[in-house]
C-alpha atoms as a PDB file:
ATOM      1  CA  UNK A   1      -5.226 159.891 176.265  1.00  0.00           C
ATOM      2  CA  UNK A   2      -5.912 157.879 173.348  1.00  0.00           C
ATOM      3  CA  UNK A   3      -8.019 158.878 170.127  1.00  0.00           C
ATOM      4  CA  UNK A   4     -10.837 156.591 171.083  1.00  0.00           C
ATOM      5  CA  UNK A   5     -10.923 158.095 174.316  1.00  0.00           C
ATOM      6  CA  UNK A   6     -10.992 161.523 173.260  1.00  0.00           C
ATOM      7  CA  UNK A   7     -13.517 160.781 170.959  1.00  0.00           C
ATOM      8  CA  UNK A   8     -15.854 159.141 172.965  1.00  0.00           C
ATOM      9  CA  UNK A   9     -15.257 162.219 175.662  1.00  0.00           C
ATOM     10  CA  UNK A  10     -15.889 164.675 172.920  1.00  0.00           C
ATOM     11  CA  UNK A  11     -19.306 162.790 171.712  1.00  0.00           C
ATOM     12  CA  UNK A  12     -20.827 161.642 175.079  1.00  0.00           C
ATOM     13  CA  UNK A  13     -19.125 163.443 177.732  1.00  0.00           C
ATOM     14  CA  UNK A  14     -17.041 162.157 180.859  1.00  0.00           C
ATOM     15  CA  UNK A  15     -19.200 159.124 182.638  1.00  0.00           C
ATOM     16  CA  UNK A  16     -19.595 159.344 186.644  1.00  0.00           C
ATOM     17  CA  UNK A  17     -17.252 158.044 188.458  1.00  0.00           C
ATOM     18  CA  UNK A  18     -14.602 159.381 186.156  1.00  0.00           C
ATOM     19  CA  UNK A  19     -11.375 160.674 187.795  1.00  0.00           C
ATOM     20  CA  UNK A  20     -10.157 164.042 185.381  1.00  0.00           C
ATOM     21  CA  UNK A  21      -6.935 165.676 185.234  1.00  0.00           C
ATOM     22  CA  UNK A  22      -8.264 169.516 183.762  1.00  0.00           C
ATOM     23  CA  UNK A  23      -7.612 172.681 183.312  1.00  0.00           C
ATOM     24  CA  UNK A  24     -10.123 175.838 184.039  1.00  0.00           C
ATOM     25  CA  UNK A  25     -10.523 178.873 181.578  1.00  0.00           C
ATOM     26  CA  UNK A  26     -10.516 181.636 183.097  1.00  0.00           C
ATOM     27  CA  UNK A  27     -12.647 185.385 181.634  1.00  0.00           C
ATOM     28  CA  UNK A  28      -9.251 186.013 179.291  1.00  0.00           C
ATOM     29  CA  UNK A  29      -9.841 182.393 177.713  1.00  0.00           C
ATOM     30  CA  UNK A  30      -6.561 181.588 178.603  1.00  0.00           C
ATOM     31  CA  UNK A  31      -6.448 177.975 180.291  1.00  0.00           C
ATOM     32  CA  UNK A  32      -4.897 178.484 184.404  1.00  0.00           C
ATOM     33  CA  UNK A  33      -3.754 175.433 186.896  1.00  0.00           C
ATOM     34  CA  UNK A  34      -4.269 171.711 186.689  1.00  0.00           C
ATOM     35  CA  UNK A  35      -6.707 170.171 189.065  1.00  0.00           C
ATOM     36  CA  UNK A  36      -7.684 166.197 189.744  1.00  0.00           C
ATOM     37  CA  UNK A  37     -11.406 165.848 190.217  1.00  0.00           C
ATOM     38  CA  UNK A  38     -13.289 162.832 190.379  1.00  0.00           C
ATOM     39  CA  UNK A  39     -17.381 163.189 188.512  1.00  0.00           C
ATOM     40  CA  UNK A  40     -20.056 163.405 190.439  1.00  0.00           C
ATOM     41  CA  UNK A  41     -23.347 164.037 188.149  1.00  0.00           C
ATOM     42  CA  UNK A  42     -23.684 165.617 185.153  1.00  0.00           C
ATOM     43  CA  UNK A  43     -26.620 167.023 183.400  1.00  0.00           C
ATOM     44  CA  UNK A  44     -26.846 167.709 179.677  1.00  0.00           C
ATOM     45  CA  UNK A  45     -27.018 171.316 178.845  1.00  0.00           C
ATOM     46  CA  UNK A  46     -27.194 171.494 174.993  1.00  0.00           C
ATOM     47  CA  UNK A  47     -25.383 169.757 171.654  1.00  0.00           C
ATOM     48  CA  UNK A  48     -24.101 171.371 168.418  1.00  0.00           C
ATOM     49  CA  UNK A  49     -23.250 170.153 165.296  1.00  0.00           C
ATOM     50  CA  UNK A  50     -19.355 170.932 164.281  1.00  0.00           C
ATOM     51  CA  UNK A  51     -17.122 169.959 161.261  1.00  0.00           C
ATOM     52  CA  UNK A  52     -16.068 167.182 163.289  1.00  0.00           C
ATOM     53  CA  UNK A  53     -19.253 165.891 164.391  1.00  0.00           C
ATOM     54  CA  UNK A  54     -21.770 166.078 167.313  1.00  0.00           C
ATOM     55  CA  UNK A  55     -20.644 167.825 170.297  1.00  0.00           C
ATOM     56  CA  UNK A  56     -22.177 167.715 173.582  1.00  0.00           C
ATOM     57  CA  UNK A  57     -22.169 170.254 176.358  1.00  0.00           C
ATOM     58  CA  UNK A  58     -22.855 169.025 180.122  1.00  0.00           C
ATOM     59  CA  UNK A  59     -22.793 170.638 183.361  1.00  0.00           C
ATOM     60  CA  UNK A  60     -20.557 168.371 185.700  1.00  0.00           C
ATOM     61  CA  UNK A  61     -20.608 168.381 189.440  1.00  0.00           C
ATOM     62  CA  UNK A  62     -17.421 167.367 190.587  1.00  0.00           C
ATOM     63  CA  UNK A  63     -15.652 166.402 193.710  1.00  0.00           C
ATOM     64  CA  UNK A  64     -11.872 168.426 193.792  1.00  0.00           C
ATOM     65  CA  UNK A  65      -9.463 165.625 195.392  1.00  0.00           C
ATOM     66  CA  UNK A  66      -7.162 168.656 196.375  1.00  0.00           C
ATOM     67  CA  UNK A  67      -9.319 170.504 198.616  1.00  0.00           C
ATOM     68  CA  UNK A  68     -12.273 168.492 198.734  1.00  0.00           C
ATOM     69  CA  UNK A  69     -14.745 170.885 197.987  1.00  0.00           C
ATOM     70  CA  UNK A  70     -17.827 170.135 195.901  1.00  0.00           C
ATOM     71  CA  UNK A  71     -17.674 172.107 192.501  1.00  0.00           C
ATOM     72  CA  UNK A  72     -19.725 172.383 189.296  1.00  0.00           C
ATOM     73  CA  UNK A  73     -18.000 172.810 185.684  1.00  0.00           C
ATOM     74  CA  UNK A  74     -19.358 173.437 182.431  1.00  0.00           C
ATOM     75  CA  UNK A  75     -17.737 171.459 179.607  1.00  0.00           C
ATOM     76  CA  UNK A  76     -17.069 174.636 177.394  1.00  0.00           C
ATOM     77  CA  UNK A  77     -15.130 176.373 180.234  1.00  0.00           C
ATOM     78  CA  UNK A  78     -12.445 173.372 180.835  1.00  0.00           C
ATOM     79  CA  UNK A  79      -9.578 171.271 178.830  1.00  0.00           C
ATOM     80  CA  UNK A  80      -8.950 168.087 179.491  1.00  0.00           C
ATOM     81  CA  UNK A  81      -5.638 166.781 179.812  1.00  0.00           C
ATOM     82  CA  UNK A  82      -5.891 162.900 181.575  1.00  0.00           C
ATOM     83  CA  UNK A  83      -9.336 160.760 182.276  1.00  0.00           C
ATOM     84  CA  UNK A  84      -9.135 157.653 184.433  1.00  0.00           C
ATOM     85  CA  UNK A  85     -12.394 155.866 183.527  1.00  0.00           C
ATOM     86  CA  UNK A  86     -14.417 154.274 186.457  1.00  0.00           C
ATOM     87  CA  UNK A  87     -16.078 150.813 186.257  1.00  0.00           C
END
């Protein structure tokens, strides 16, 4: 992922129709498995102001190509590792 992607990812968010490679954090804050999900929705939960900028925090609904199952992630509990951007 390139620095403009990042970010753009880190400042607005993913976009729907966004394919993500991610990983979950688990209660121990340590990050656990790699899943492929593609976005759904998202709905802005709340921003904060950092040393590096804006940040925004969303609420995604996603759809888990591995086991097809309809799931909802908050942006503070996963790390992003690949985005494929839709059109």
């Amino acid at each position: 992922m390139n620095k403009q992607t990042f970010d753009n990812i880190y400042r607005h968010g993913l976009q729907i129709g966004d394919i993500v490679s991610y990983s979950c954090r688990s209660l121990f804050q340590s990050y656990f498995g790699k899943h492929d999900s593609l976005v759904l929705n998202k709905e802005f939960l709340f921003q904060k102001h950092t040393r590096f900028g804006i940040r925004t925090f969303y609420l995604y609904t996603m759809l888990n190509t591995d086991s097809q199952k309809i799931i909802e992630v908050k942006t503070q509990n996963i790390k992003i590792h690949e985005v494929i951007r839709g059109r």
